[in-house]
C-alpha atoms as a PDB file:
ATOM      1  CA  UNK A   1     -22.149   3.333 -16.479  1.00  0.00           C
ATOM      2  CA  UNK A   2     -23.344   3.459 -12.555  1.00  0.00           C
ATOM      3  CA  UNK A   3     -25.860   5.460 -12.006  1.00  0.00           C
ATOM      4  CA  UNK A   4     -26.769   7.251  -8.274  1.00  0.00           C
ATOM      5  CA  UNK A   5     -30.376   6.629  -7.088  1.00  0.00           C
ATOM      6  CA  UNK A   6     -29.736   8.715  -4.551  1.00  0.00           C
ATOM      7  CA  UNK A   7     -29.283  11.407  -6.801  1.00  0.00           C
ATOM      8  CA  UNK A   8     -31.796  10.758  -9.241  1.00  0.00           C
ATOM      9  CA  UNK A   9     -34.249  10.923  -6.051  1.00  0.00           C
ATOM     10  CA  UNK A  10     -32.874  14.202  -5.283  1.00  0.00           C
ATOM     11  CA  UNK A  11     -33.571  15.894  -8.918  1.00  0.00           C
ATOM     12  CA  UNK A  12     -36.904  14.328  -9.057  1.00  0.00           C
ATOM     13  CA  UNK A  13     -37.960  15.977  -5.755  1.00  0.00           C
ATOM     14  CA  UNK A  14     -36.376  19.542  -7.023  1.00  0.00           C
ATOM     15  CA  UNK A  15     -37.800  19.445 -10.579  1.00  0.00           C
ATOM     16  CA  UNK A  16     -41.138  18.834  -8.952  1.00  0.00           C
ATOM     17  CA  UNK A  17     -40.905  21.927  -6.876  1.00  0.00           C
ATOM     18  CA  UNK A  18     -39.721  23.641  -8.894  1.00  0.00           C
ATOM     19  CA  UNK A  19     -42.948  22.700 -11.446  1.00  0.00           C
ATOM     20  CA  UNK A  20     -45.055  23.430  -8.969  1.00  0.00           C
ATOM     21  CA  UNK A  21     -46.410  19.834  -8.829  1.00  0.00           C
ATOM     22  CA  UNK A  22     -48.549  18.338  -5.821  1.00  0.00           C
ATOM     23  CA  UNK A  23     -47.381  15.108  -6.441  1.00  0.00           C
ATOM     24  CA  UNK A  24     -43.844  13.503  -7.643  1.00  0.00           C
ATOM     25  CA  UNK A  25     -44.069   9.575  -8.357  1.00  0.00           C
ATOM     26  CA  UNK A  26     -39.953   8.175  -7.637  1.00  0.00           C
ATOM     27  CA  UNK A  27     -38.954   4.381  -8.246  1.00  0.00           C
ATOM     28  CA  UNK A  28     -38.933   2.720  -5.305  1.00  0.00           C
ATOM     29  CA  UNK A  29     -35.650   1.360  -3.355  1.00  0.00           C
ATOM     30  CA  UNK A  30     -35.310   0.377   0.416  1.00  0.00           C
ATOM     31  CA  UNK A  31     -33.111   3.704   0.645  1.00  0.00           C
ATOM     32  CA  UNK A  32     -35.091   5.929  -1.065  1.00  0.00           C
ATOM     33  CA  UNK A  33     -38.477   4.675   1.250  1.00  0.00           C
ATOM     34  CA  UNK A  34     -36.173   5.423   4.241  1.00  0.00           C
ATOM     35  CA  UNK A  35     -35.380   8.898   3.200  1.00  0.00           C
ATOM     36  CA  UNK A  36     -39.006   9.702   2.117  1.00  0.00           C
ATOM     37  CA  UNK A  37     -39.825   8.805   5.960  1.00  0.00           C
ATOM     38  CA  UNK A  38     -36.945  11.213   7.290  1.00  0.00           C
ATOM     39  CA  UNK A  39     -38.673  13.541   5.365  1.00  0.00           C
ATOM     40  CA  UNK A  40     -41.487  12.919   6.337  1.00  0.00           C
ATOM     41  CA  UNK A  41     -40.958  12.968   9.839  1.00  0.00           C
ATOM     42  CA  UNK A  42     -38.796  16.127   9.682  1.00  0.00           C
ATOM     43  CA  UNK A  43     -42.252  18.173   8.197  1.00  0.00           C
ATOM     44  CA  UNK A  44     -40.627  18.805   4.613  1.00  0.00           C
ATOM     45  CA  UNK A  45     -43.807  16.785   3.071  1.00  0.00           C
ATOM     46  CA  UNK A  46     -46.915  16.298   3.477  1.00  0.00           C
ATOM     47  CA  UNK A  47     -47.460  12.882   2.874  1.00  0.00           C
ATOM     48  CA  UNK A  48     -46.352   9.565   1.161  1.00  0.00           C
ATOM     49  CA  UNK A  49     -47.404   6.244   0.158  1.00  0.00           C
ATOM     50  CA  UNK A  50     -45.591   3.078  -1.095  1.00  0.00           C
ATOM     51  CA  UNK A  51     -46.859   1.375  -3.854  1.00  0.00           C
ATOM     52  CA  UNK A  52     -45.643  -1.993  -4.805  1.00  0.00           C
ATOM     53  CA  UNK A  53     -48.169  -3.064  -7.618  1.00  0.00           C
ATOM     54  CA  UNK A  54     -44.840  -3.548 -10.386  1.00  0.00           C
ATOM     55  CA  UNK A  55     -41.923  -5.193  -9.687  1.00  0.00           C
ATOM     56  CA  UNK A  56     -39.333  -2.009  -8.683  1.00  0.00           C
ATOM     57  CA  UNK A  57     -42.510  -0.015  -6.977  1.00  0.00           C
ATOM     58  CA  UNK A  58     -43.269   3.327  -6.921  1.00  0.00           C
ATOM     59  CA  UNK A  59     -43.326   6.503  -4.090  1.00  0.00           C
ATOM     60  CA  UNK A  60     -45.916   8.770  -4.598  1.00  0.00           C
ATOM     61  CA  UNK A  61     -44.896  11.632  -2.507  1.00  0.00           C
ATOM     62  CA  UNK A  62     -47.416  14.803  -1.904  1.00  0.00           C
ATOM     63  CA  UNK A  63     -45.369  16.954  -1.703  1.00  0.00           C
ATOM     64  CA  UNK A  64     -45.641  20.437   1.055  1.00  0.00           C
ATOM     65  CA  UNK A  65     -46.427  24.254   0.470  1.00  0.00           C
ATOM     66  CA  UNK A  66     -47.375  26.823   2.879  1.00  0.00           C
ATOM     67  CA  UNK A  67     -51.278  27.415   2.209  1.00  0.00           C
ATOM     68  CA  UNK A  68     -50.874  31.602   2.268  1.00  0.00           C
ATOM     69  CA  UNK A  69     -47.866  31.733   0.263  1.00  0.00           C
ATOM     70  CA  UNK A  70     -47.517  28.715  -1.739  1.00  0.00           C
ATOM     71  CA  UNK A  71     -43.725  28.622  -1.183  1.00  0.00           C
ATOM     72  CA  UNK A  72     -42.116  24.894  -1.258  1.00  0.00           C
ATOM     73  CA  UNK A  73     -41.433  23.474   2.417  1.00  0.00           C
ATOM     74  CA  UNK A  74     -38.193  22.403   0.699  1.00  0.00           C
ATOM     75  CA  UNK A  75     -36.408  25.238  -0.527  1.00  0.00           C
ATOM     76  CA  UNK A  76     -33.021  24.250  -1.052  1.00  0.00           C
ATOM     77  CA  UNK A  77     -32.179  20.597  -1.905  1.00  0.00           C
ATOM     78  CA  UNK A  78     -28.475  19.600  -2.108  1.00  0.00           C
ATOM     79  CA  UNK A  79     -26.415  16.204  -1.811  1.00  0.00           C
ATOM     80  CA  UNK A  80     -23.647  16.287   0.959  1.00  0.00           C
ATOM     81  CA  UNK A  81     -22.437  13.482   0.544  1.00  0.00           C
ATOM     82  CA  UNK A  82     -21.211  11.752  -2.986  1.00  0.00           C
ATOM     83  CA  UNK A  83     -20.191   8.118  -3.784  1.00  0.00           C
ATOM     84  CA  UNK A  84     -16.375   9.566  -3.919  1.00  0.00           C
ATOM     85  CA  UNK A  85     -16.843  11.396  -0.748  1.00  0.00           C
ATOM     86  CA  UNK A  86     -18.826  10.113   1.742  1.00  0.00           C
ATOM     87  CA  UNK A  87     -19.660  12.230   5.035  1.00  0.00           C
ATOM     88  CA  UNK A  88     -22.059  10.571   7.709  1.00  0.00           C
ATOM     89  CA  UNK A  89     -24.682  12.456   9.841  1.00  0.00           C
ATOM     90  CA  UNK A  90     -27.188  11.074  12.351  1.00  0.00           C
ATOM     91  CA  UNK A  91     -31.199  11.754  11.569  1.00  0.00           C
ATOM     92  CA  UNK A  92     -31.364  13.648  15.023  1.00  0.00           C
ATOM     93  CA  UNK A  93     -28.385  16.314  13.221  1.00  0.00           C
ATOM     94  CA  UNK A  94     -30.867  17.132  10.387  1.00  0.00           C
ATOM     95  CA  UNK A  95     -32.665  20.456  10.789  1.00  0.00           C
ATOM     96  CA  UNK A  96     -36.286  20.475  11.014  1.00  0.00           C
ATOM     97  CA  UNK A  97     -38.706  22.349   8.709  1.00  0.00           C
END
């Protein structure tokens, strides 16, 4: 069975906000760090840190609320594109929070 880290990323980050949590902790790939930093760059969260104490590593990702409302920066989180259909878009094409 294959699994999609991509994916697994994804769900982490919504069940997080969806909790309510500050922080989400995701096991750590070379994709997954570059997406954190597209997120990060784009304003969806706050911060991030890579830590690389085990083997796999971990990103610890604080994740972003709007201090009078407490609403999620992120509010809708979906995968585009799937390992059966892949559709390409360039960082610069992402919208910005």
């Amino acid at each position: 069975m294959n699994t999609d880290p991509i994916a697994d990323y994804l769900t982490r980050l919504r069940n997080a906000i969806k909790a309510n949590h500050r922080v989400v902790e995701i096991p750590a790939s070379n994709i997954k760090k570059e997406i954190t930093k597209v997120l990060y760059h784009k304003g969806y969260i706050q911060s991030y840190r890579f830590d690389d104490t085990s083997a796999q590593g971990v990103i610890k990702i604080a994740l972003k609320y709007n201090p009078t409302t407490k609403a999620p920066a992120i509010t809708k989180l979906e995968r585009v594109s799937t390992p059966g259909l892949r559709q390409y878009r360039h960082v610069e094409n992402l919208p910005a929070y």
